[in-house]
C-alpha atoms as a PDB file:
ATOM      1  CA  UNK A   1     100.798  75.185  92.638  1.00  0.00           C
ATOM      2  CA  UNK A   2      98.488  73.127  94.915  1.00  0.00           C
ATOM      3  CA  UNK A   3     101.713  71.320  96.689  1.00  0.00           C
ATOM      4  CA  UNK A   4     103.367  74.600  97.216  1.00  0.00           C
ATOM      5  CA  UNK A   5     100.083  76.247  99.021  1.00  0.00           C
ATOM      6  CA  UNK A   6     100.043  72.928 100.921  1.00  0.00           C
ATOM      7  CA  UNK A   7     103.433  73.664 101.936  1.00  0.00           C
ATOM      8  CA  UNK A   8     102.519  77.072 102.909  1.00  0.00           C
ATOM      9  CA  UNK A   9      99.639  75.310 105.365  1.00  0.00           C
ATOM     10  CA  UNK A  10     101.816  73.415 107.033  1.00  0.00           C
ATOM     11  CA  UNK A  11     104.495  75.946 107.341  1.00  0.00           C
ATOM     12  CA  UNK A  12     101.576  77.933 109.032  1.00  0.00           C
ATOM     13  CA  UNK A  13     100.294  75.111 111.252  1.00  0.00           C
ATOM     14  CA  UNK A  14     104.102  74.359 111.950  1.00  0.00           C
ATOM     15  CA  UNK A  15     104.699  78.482 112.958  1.00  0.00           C
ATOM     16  CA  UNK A  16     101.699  77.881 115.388  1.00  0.00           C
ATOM     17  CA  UNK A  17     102.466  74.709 117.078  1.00  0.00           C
ATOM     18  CA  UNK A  18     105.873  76.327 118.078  1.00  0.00           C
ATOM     19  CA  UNK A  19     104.478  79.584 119.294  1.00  0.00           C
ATOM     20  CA  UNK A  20     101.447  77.805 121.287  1.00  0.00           C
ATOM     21  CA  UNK A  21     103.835  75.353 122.787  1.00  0.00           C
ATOM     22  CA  UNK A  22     105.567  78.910 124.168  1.00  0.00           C
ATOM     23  CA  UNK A  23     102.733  79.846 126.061  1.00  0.00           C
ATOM     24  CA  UNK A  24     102.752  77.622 129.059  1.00  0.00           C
ATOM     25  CA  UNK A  25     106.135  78.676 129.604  1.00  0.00           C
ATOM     26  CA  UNK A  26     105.623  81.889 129.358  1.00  0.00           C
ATOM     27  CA  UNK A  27     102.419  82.196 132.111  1.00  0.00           C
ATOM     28  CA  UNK A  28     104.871  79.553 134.651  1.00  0.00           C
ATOM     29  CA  UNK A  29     107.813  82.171 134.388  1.00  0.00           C
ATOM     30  CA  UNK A  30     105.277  84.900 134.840  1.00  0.00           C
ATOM     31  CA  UNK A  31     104.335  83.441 137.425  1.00  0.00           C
ATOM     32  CA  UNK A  32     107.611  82.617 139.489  1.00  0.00           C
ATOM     33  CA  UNK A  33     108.241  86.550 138.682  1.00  0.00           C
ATOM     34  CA  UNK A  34     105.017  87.498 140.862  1.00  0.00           C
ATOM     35  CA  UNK A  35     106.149  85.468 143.750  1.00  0.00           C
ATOM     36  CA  UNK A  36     109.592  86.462 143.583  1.00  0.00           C
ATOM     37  CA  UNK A  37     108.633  90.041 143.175  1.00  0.00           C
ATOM     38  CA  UNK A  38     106.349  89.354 146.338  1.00  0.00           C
ATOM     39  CA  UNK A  39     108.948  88.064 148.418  1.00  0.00           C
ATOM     40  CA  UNK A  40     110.910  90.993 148.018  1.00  0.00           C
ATOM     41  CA  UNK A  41     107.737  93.241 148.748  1.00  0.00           C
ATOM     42  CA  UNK A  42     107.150  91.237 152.059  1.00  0.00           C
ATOM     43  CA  UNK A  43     110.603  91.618 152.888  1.00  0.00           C
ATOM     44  CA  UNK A  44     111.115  95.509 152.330  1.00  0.00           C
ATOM     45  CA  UNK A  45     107.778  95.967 154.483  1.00  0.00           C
ATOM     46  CA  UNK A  46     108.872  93.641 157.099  1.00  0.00           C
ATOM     47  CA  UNK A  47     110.637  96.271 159.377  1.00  0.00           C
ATOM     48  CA  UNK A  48     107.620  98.946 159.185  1.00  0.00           C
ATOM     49  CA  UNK A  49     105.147  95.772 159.661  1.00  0.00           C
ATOM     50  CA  UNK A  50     107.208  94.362 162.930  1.00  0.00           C
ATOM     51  CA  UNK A  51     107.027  98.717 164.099  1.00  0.00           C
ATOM     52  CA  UNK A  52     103.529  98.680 163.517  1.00  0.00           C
ATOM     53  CA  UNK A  53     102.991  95.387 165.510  1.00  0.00           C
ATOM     54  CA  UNK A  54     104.786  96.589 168.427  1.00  0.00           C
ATOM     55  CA  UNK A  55     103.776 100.058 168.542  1.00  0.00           C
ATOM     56  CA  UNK A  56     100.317  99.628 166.845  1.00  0.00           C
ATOM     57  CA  UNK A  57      98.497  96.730 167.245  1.00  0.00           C
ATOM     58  CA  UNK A  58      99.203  95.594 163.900  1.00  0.00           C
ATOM     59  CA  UNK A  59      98.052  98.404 162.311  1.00  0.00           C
ATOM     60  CA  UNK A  60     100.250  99.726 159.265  1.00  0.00           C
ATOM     61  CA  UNK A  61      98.388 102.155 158.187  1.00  0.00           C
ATOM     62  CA  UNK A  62      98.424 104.041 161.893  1.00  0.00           C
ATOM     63  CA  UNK A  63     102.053 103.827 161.688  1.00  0.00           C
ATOM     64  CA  UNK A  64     102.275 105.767 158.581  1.00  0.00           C
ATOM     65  CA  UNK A  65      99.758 108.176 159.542  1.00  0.00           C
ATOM     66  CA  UNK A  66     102.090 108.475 162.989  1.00  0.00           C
ATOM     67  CA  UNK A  67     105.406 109.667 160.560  1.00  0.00           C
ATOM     68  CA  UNK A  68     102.665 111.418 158.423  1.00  0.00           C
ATOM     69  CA  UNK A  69     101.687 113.645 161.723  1.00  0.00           C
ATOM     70  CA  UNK A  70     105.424 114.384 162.722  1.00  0.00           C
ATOM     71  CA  UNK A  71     106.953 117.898 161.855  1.00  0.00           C
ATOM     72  CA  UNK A  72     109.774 116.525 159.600  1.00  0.00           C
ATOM     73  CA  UNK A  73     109.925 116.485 156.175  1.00  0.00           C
ATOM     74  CA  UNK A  74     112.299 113.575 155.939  1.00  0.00           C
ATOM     75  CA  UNK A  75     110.053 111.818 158.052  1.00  0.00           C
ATOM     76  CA  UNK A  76     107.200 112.447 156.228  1.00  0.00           C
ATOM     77  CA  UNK A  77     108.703 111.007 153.086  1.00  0.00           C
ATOM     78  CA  UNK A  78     109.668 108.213 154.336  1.00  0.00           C
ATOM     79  CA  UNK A  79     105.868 108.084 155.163  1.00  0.00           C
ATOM     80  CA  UNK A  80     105.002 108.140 151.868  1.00  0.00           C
ATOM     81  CA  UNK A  81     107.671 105.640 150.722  1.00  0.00           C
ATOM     82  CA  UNK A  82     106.469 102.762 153.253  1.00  0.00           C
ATOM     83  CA  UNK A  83     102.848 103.647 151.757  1.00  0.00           C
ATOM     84  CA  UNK A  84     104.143 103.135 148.358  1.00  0.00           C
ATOM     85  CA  UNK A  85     105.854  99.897 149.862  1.00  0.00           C
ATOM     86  CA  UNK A  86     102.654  98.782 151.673  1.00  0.00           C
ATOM     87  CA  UNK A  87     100.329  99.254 148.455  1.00  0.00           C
ATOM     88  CA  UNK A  88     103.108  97.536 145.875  1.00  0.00           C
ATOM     89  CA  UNK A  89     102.948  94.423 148.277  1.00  0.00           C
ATOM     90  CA  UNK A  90      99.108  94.451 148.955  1.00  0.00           C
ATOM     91  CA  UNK A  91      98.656  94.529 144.824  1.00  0.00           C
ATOM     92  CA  UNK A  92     101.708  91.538 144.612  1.00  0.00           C
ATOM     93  CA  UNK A  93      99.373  89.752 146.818  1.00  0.00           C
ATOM     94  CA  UNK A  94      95.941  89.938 145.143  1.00  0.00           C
ATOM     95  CA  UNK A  95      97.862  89.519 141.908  1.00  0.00           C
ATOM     96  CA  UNK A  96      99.655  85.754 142.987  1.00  0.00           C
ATOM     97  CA  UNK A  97      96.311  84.762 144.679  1.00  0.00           C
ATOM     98  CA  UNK A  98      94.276  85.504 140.773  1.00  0.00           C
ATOM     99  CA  UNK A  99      97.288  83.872 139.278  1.00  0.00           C
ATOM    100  CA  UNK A 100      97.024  81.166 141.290  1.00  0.00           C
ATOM    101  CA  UNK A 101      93.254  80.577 140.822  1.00  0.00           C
ATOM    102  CA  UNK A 102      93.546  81.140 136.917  1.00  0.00           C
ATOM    103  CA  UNK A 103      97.172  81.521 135.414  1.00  0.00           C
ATOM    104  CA  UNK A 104      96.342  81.716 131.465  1.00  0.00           C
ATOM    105  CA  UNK A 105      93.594  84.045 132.065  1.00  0.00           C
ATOM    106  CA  UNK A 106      94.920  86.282 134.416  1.00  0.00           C
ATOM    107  CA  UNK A 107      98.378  86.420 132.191  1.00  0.00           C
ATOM    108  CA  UNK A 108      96.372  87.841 129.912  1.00  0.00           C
ATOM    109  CA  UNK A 109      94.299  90.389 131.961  1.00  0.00           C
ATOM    110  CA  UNK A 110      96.576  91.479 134.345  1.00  0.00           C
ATOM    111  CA  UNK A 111      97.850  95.133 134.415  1.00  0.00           C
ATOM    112  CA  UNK A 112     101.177  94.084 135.469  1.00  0.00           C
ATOM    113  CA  UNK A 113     102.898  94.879 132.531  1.00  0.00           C
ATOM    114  CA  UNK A 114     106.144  96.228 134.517  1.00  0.00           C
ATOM    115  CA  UNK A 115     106.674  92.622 135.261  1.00  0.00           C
ATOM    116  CA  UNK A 116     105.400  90.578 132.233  1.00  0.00           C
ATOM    117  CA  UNK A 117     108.196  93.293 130.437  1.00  0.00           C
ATOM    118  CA  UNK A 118     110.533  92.361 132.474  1.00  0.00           C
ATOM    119  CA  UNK A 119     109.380  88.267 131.780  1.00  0.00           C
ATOM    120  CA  UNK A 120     109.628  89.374 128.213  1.00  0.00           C
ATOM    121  CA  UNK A 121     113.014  90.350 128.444  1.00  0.00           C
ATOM    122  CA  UNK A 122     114.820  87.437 129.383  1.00  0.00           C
ATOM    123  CA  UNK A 123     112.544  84.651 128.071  1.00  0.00           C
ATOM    124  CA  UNK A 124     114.307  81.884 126.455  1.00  0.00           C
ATOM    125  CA  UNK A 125     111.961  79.607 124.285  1.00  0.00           C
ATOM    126  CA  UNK A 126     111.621  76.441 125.638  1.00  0.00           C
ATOM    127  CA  UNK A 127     109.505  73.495 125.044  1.00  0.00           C
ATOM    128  CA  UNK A 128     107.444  72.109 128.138  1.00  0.00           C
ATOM    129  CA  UNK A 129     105.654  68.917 126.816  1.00  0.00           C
ATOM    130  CA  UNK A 130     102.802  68.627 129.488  1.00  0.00           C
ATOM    131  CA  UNK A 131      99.122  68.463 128.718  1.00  0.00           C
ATOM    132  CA  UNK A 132      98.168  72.628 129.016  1.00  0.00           C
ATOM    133  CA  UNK A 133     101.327  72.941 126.765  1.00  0.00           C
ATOM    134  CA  UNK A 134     100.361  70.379 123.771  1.00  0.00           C
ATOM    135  CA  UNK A 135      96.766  71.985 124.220  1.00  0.00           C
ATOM    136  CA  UNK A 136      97.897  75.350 123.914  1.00  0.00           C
ATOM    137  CA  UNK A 137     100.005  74.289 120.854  1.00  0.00           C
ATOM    138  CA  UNK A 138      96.971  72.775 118.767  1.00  0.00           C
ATOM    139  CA  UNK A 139      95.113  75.599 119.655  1.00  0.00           C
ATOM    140  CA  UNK A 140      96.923  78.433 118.298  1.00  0.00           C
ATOM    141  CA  UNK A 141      98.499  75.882 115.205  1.00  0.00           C
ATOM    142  CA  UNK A 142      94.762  75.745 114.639  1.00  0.00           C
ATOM    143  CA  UNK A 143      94.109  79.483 115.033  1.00  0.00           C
ATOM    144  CA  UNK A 144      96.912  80.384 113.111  1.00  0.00           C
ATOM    145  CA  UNK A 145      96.673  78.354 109.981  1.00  0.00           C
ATOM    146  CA  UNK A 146      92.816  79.414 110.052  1.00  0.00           C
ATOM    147  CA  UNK A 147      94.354  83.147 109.612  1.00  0.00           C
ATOM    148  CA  UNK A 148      96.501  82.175 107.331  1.00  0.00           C
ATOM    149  CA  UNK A 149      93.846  80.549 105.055  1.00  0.00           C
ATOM    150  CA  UNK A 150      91.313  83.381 105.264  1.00  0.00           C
ATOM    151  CA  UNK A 151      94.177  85.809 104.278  1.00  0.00           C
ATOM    152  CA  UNK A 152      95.285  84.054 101.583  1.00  0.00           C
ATOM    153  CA  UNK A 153      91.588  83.661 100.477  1.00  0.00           C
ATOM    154  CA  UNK A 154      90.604  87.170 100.554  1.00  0.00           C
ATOM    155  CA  UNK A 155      93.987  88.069  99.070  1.00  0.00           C
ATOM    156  CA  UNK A 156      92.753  86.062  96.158  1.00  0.00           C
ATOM    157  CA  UNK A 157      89.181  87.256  95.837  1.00  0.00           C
ATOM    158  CA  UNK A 158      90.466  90.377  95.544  1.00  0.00           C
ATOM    159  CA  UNK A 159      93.077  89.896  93.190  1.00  0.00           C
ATOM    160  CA  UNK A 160      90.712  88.170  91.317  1.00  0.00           C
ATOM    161  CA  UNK A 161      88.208  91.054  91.458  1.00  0.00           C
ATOM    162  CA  UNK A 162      90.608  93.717  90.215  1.00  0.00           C
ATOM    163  CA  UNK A 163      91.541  90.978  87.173  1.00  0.00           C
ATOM    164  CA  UNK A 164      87.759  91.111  86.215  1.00  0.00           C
ATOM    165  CA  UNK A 165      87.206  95.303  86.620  1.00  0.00           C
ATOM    166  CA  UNK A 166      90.833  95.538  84.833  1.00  0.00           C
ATOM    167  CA  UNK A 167      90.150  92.962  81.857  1.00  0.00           C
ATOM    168  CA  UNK A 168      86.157  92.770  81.977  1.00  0.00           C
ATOM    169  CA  UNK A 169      84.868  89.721  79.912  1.00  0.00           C
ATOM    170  CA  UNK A 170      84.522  90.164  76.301  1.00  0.00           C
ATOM    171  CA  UNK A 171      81.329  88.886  74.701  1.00  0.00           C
END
């Protein structure tokens, strides 16, 4: 019995070694999905951004406020939809810059879940063998087979529990 529970601990630490080894490549595809996601943002705005340089000193927001002001409803909607344009890439922005200052932790924080879905989705497990990867491995092997351990042990106690209320001790 003590082999096979020994097995079971190393099937464990095994389980978590391959998932923490996942991780880094996980946060570096994240990653390359917030810059690519920001390119296209910088290029939709481009147009409205060269309009507002031109006609407004830079100024994007006066620009929208300008189509905001004119008596056309199609105009006006397509105030609101280089607003909605303008904001998206602002937020891209701020998002690669914290990504770029602290990738694990912001993976983890971040409220871009649209595009961590979308990371989801089409991630392929693959095994990056670099230094943040092989920590990240040991880390959650080690996490993992710690759960794994204090599960089994309270599965016992309280197996063992319910033995001694079923079948109290005789004297």
């Amino acid at each position: 019995m003590s082999k096979l529970l020994d097995y079971i601990r190393l099937s464990f630490f095994a389980f978590g070694l391959l998932l923490g080894v996942q991780i880094p490549a996980f946060v570096s595809d994240f990653g390359q999905a917030l810059s690519a996601q920001l390119i296209e943002a910088n290029n939709a705005v481009a147009p409205f951004k060269s309009d507002a340089a031109k006609y407004f000193n830079n100024d994007l927001n006066k620009l929208i406020k300008h189509y905001q002001n004119i008596d056309d409803e199609i105009v006006n909607k397509g105030a609101s939809n280089i607003s909605t344009l303008y904001e998206r890439q602002q937020d891209l922005q701020i998002a690669v810059n914290r990504f770029e200052k602290s990738p694990y932790i912001f993976t983890m924080i971040s409220g871009m879940s649209d595009i961590k879905q979308q990371v989801w989705q089409r991630f392929e497990g693959q095994i990056i063998l670099k230094k943040d990867s092989i920590i990240a491995a040991i880390v959650a092997a080690i996490i993992v087979a710690l759960l794994a351990e204090l599960t089994g042990y309270l599965f016992l106690t309280g197996v063992k529990r319910s033995f001694k209320r079923l079948f109290p001790a005789q004297k």
